[in-house]
PDB file of N, CA and C in Angstrom:
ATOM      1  N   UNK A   1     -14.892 110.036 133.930  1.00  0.00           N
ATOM      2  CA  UNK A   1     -14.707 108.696 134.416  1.00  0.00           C
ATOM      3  C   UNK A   1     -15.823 108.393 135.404  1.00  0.00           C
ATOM      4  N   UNK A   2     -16.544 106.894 135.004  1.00  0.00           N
ATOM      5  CA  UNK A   2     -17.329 107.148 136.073  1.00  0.00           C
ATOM      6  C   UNK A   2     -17.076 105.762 137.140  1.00  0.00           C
ATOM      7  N   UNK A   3     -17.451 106.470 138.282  1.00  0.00           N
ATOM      8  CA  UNK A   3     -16.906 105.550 139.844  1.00  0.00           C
ATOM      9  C   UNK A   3     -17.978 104.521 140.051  1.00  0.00           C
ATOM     10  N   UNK A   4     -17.614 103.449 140.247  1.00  0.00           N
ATOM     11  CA  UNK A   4     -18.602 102.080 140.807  1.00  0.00           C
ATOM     12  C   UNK A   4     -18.411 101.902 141.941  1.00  0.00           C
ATOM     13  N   UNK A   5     -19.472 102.087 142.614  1.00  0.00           N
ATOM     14  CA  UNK A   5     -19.416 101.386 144.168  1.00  0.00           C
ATOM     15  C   UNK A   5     -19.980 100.294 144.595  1.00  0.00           C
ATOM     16  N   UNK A   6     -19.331  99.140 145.568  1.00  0.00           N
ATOM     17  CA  UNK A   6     -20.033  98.082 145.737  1.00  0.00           C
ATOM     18  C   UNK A   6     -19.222  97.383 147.128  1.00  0.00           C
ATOM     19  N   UNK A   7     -20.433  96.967 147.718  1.00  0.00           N
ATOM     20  CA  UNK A   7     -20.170  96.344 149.120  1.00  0.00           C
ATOM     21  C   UNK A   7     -19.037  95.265 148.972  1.00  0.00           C
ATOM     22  N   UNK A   8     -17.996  95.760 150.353  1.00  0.00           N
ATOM     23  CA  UNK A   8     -16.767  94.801 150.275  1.00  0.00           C
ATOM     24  C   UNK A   8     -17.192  93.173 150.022  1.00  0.00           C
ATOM     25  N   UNK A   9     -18.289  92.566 149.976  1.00  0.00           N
ATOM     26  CA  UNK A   9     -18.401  91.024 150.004  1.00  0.00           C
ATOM     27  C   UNK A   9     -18.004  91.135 148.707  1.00  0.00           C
ATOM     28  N   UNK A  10     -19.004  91.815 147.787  1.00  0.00           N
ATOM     29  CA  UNK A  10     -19.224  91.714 146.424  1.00  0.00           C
ATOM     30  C   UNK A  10     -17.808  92.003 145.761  1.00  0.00           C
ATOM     31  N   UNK A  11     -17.250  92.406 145.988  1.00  0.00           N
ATOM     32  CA  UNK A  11     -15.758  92.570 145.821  1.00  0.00           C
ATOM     33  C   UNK A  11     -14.825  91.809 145.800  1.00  0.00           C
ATOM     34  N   UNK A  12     -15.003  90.993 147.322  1.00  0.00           N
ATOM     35  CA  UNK A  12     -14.139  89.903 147.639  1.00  0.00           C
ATOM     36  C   UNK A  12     -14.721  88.759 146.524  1.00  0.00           C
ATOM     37  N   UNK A  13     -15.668  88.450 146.535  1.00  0.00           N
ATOM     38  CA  UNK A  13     -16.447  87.506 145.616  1.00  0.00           C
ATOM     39  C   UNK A  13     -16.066  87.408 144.074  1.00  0.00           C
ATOM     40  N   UNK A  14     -15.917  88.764 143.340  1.00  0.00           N
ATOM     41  CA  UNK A  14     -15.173  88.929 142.557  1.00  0.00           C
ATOM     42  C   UNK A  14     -13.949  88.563 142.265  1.00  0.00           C
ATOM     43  N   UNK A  15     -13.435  89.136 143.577  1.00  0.00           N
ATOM     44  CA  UNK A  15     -11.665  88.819 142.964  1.00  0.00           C
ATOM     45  C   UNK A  15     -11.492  87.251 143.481  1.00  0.00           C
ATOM     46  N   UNK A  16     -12.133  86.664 144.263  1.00  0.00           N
ATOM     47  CA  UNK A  16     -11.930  85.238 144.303  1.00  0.00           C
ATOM     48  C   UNK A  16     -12.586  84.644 142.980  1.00  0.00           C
ATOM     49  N   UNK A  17     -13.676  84.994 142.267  1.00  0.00           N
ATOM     50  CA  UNK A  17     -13.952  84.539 141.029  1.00  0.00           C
ATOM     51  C   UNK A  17     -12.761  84.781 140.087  1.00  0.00           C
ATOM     52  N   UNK A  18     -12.379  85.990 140.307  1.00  0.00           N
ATOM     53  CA  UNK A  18     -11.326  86.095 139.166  1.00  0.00           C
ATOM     54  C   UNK A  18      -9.728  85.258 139.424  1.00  0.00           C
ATOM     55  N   UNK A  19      -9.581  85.314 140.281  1.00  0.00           N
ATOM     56  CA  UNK A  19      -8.486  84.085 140.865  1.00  0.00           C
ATOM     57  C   UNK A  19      -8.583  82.629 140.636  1.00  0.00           C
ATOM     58  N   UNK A  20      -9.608  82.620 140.574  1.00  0.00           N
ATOM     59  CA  UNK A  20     -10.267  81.233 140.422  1.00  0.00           C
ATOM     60  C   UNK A  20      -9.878  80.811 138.549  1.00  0.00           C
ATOM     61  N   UNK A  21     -10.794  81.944 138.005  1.00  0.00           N
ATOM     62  CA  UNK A  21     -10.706  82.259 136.547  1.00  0.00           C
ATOM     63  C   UNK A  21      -8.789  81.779 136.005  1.00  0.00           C
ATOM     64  N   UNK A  22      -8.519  82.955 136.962  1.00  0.00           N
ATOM     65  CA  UNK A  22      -6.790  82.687 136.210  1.00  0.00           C
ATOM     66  C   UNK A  22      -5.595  81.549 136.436  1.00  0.00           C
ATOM     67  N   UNK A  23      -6.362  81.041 137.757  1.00  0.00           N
ATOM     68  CA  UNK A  23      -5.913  79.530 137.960  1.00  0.00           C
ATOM     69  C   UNK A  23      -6.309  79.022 136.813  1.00  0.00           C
ATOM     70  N   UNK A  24      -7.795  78.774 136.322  1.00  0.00           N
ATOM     71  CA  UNK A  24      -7.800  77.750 135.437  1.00  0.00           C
ATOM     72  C   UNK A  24      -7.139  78.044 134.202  1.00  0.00           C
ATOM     73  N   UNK A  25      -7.029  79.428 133.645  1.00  0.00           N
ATOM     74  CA  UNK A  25      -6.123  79.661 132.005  1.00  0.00           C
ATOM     75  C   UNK A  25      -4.642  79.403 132.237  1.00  0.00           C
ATOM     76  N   UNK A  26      -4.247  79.482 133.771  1.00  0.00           N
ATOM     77  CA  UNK A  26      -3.128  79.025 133.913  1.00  0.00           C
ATOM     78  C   UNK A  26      -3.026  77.851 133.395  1.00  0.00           C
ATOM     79  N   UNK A  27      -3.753  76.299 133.727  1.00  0.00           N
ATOM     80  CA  UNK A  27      -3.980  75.083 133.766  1.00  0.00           C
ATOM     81  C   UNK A  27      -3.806  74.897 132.598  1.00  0.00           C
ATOM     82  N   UNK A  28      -4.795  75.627 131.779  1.00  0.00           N
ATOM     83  CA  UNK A  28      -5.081  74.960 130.522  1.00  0.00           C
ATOM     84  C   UNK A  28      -3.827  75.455 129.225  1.00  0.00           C
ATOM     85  N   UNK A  29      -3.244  76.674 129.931  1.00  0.00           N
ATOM     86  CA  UNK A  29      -2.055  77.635 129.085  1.00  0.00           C
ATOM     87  C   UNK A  29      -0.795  75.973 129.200  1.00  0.00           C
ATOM     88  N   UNK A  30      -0.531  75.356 130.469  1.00  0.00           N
ATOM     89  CA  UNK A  30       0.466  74.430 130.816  1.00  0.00           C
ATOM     90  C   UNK A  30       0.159  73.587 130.213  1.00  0.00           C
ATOM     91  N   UNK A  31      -1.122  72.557 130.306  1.00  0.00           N
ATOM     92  CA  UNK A  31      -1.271  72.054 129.348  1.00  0.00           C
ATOM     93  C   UNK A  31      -1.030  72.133 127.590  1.00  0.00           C
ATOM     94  N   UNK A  32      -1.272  72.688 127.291  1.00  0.00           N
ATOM     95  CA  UNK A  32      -1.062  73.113 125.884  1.00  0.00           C
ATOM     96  C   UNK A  32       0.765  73.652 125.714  1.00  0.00           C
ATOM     97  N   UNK A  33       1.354  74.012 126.490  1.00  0.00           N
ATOM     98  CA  UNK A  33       2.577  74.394 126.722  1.00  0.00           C
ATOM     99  C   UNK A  33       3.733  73.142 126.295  1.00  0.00           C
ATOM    100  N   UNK A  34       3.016  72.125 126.915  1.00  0.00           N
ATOM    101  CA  UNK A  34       3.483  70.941 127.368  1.00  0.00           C
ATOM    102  C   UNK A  34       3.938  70.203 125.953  1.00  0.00           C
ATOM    103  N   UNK A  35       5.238  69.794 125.689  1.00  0.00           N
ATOM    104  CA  UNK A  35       5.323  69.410 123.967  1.00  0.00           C
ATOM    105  C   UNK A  35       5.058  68.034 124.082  1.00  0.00           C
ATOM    106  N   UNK A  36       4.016  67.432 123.115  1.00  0.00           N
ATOM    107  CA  UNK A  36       3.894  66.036 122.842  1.00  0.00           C
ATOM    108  C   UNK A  36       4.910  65.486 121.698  1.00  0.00           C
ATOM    109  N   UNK A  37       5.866  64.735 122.410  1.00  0.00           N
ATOM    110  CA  UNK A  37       6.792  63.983 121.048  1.00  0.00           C
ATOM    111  C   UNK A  37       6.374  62.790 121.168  1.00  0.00           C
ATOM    112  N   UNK A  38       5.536  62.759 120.129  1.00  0.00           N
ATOM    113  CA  UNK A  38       5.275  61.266 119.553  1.00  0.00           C
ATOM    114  C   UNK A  38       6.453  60.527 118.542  1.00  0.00           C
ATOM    115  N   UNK A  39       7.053  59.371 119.116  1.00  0.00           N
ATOM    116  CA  UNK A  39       7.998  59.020 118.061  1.00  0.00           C
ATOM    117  C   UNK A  39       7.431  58.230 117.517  1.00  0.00           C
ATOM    118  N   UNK A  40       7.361  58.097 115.578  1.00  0.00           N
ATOM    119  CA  UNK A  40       6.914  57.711 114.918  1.00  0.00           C
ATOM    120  C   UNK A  40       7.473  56.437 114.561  1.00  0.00           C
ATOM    121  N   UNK A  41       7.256  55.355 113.849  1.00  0.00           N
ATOM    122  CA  UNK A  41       7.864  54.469 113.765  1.00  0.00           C
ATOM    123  C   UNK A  41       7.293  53.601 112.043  1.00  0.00           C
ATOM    124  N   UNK A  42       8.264  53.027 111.778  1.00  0.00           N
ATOM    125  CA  UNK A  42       8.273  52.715 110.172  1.00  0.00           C
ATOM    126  C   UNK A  42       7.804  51.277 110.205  1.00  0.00           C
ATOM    127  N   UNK A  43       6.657  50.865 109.015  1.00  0.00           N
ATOM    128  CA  UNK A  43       6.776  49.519 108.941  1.00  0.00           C
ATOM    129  C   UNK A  43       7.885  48.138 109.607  1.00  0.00           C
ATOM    130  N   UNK A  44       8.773  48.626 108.849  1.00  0.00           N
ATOM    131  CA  UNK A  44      10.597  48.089 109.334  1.00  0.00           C
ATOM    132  C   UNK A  44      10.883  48.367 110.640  1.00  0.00           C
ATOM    133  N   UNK A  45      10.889  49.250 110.733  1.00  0.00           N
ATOM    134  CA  UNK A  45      11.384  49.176 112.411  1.00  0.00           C
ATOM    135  C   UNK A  45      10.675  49.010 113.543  1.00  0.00           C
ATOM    136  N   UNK A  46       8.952  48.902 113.248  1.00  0.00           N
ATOM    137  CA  UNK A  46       8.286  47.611 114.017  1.00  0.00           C
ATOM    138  C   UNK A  46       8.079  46.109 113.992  1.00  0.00           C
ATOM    139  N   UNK A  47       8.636  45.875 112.386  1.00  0.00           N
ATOM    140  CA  UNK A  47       8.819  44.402 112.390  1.00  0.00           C
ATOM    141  C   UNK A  47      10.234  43.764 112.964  1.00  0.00           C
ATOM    142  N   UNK A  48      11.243  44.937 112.776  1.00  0.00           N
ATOM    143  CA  UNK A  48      12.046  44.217 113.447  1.00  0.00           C
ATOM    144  C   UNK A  48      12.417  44.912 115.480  1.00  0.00           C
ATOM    145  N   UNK A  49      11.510  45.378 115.776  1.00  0.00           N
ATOM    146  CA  UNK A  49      11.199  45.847 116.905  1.00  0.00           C
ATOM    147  C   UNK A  49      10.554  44.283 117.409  1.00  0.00           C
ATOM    148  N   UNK A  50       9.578  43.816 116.525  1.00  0.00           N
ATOM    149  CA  UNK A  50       8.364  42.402 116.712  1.00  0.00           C
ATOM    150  C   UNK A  50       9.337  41.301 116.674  1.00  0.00           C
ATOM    151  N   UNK A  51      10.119  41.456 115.577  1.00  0.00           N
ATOM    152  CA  UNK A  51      10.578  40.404 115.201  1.00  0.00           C
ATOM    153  C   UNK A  51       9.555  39.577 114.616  1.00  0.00           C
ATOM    154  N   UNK A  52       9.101  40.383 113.574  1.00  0.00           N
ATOM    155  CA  UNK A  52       7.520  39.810 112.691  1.00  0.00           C
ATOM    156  C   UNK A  52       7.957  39.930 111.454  1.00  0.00           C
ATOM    157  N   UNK A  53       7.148  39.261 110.353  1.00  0.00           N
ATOM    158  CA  UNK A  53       7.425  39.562 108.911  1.00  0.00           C
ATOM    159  C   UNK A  53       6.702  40.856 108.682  1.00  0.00           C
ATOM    160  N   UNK A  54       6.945  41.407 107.888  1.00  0.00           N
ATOM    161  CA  UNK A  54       5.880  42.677 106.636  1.00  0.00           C
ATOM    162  C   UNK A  54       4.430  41.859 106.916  1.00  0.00           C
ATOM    163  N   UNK A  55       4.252  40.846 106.440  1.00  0.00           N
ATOM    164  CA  UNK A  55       3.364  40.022 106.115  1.00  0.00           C
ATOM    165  C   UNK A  55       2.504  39.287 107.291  1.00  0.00           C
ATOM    166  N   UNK A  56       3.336  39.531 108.783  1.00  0.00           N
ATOM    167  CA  UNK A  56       2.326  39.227 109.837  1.00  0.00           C
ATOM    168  C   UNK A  56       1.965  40.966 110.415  1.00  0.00           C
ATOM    169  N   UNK A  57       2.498  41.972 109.983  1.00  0.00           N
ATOM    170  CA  UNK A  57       2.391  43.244 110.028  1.00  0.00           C
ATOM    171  C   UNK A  57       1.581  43.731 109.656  1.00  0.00           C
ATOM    172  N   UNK A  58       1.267  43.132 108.193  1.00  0.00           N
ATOM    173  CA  UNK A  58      -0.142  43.612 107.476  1.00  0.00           C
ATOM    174  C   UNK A  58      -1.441  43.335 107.862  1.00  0.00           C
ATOM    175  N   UNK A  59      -1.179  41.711 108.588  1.00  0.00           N
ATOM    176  CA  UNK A  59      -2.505  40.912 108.994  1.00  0.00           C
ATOM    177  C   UNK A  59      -2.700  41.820 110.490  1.00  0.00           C
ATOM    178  N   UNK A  60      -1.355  42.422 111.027  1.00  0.00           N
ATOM    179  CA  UNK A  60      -2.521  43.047 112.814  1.00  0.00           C
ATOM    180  C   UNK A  60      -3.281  44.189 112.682  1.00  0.00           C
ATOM    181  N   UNK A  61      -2.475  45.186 110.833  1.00  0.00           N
ATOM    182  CA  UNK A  61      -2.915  45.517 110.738  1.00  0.00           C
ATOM    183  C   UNK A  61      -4.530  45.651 110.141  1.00  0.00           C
ATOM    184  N   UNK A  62      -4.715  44.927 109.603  1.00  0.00           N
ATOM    185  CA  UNK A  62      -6.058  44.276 108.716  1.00  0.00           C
ATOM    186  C   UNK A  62      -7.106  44.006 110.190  1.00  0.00           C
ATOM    187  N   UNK A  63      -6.818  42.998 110.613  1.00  0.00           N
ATOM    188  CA  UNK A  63      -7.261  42.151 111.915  1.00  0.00           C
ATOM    189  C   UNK A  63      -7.450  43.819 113.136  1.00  0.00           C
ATOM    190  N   UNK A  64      -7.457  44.725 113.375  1.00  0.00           N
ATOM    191  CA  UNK A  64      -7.380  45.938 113.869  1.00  0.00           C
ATOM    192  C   UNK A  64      -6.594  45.946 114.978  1.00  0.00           C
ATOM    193  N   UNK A  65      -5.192  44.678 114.849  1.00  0.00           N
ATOM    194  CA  UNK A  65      -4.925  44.278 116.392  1.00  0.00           C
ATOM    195  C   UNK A  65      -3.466  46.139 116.492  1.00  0.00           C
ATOM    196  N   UNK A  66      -2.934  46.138 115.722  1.00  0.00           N
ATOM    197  CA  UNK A  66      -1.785  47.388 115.671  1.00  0.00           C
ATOM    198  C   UNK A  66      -2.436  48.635 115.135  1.00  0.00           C
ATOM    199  N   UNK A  67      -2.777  49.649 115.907  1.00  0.00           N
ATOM    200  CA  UNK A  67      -3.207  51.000 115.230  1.00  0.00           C
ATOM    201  C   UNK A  67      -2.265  51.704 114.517  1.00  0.00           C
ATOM    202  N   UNK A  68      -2.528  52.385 113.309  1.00  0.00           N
ATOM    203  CA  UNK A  68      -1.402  52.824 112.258  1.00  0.00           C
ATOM    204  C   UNK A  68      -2.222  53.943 111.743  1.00  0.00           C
ATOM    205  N   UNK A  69      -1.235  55.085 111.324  1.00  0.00           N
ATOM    206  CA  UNK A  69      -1.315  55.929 110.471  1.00  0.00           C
ATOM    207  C   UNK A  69      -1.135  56.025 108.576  1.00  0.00           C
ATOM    208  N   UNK A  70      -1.713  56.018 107.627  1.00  0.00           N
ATOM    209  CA  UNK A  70      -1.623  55.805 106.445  1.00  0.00           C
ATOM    210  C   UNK A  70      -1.560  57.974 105.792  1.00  0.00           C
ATOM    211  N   UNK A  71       0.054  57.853 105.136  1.00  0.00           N
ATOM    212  CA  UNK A  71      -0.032  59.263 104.703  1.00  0.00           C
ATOM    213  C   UNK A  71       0.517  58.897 103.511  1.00  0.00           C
ATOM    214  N   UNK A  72      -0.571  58.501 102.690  1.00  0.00           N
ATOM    215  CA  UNK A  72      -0.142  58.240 101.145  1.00  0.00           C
ATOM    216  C   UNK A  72       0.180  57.248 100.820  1.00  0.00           C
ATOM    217  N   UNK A  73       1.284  56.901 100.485  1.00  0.00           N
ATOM    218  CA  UNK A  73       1.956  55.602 100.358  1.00  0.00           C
ATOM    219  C   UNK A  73       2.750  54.847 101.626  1.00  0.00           C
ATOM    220  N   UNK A  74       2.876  55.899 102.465  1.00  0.00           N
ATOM    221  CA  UNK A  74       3.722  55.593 103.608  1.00  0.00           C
ATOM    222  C   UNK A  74       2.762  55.445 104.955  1.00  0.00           C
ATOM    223  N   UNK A  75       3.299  54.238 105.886  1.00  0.00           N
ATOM    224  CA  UNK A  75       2.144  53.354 106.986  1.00  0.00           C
ATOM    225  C   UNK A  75       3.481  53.811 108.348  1.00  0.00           C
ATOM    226  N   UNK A  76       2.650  54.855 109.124  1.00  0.00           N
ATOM    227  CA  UNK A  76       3.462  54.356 110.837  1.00  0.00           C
ATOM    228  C   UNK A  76       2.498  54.327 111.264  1.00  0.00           C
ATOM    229  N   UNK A  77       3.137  54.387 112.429  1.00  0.00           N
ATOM    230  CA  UNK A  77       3.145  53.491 113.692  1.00  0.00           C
ATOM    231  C   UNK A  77       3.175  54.367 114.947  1.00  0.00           C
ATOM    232  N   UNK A  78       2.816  54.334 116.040  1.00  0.00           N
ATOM    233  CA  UNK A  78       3.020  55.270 116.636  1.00  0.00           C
ATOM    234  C   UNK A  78       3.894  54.132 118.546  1.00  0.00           C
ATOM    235  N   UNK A  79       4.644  54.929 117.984  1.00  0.00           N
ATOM    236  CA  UNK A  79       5.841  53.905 119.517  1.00  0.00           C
ATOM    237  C   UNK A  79       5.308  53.402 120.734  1.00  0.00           C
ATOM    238  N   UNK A  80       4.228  54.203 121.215  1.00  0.00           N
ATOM    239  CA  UNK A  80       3.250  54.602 122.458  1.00  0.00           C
ATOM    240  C   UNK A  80       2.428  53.184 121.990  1.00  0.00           C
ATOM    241  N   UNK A  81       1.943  53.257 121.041  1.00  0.00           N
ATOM    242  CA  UNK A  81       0.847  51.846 120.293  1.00  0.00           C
ATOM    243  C   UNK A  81       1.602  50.603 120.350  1.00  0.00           C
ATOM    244  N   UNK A  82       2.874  50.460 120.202  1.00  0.00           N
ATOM    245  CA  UNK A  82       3.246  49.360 120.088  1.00  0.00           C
ATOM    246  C   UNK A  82       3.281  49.275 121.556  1.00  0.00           C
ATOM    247  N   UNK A  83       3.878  49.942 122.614  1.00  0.00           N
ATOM    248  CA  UNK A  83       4.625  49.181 123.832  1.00  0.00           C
ATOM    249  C   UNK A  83       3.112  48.914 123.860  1.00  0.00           C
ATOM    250  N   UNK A  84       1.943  49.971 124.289  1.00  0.00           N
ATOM    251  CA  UNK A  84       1.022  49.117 124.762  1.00  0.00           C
ATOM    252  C   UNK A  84       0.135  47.672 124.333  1.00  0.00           C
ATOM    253  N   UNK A  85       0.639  47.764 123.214  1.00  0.00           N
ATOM    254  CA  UNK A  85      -0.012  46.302 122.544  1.00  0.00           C
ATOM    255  C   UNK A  85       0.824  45.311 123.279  1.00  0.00           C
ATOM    256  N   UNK A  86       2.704  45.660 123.578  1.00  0.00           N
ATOM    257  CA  UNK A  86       3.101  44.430 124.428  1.00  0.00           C
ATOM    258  C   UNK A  86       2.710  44.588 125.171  1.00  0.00           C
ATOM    259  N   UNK A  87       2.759  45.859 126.398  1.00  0.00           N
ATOM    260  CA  UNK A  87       2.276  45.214 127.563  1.00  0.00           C
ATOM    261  C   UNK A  87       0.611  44.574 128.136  1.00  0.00           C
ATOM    262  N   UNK A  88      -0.093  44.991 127.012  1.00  0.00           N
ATOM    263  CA  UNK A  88      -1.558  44.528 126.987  1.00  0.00           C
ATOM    264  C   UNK A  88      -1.086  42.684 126.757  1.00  0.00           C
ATOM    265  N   UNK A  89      -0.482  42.112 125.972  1.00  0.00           N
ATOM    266  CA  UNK A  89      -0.028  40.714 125.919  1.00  0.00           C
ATOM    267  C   UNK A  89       1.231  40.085 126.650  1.00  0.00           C
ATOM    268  N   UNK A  90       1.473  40.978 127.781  1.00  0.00           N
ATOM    269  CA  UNK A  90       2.567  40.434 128.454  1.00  0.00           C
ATOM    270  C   UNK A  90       2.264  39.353 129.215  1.00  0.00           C
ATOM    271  N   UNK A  91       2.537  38.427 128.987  1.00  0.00           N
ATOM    272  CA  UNK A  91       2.507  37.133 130.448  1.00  0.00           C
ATOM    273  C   UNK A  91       3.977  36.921 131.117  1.00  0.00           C
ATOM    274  N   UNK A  92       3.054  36.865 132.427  1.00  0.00           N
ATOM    275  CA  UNK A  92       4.010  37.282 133.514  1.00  0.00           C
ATOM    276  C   UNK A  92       4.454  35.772 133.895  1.00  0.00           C
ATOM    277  N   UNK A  93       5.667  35.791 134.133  1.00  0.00           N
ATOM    278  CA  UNK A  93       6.024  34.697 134.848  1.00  0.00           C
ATOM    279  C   UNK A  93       5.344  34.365 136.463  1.00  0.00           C
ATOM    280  N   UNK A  94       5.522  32.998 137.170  1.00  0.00           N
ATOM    281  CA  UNK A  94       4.829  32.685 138.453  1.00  0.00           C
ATOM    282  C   UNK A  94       5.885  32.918 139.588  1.00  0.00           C
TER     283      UNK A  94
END
């Protein structure tokens, strides 16, 4: 086995690097830990969320005003997208 020697700074310097180090995999371990539930949402149950037709549904989508997911034949929506589209068009009372 062989022995390393090295001046106490260089040491301390180390293990504060390495502390430093395991704070951040901590950070990034929580992050990733963290579950994202995106609730998805159906043609239908944003038009009648809107109180819109299919047919003014298609045009926000066309027009790029509603962001949507396309998996085949089937179009969502993502729940998070809609509130912010209302509250991006909310007018506030005086």
């Amino acid at each position: 086995m062989d022995c390393v020697l090295m001046e106490t700074s260089a040491y301390k310097e180390l293990q504060a690097h390495l502390q430093r180090l395991l704070e951040r995999v901590s950070a990034l371990h929580s992050l990733s830990a963290q579950p994202t539930t995106v609730r998805w949402l159906t043609a239908e149950e944003v038009c009648k969320a809107l109180s819109i037709t299919k047919r003014a549904l298609q045009y926000y989508r066309s027009a790029g005003i509603i962001p949507y997911t396309a998996l085949g034949n089937k179009v969502l929506f993502r729940d998070d997208d809609i509130r912010q589209l209302l509250e991006k068009h909310l007018i506030k009372s005086l």
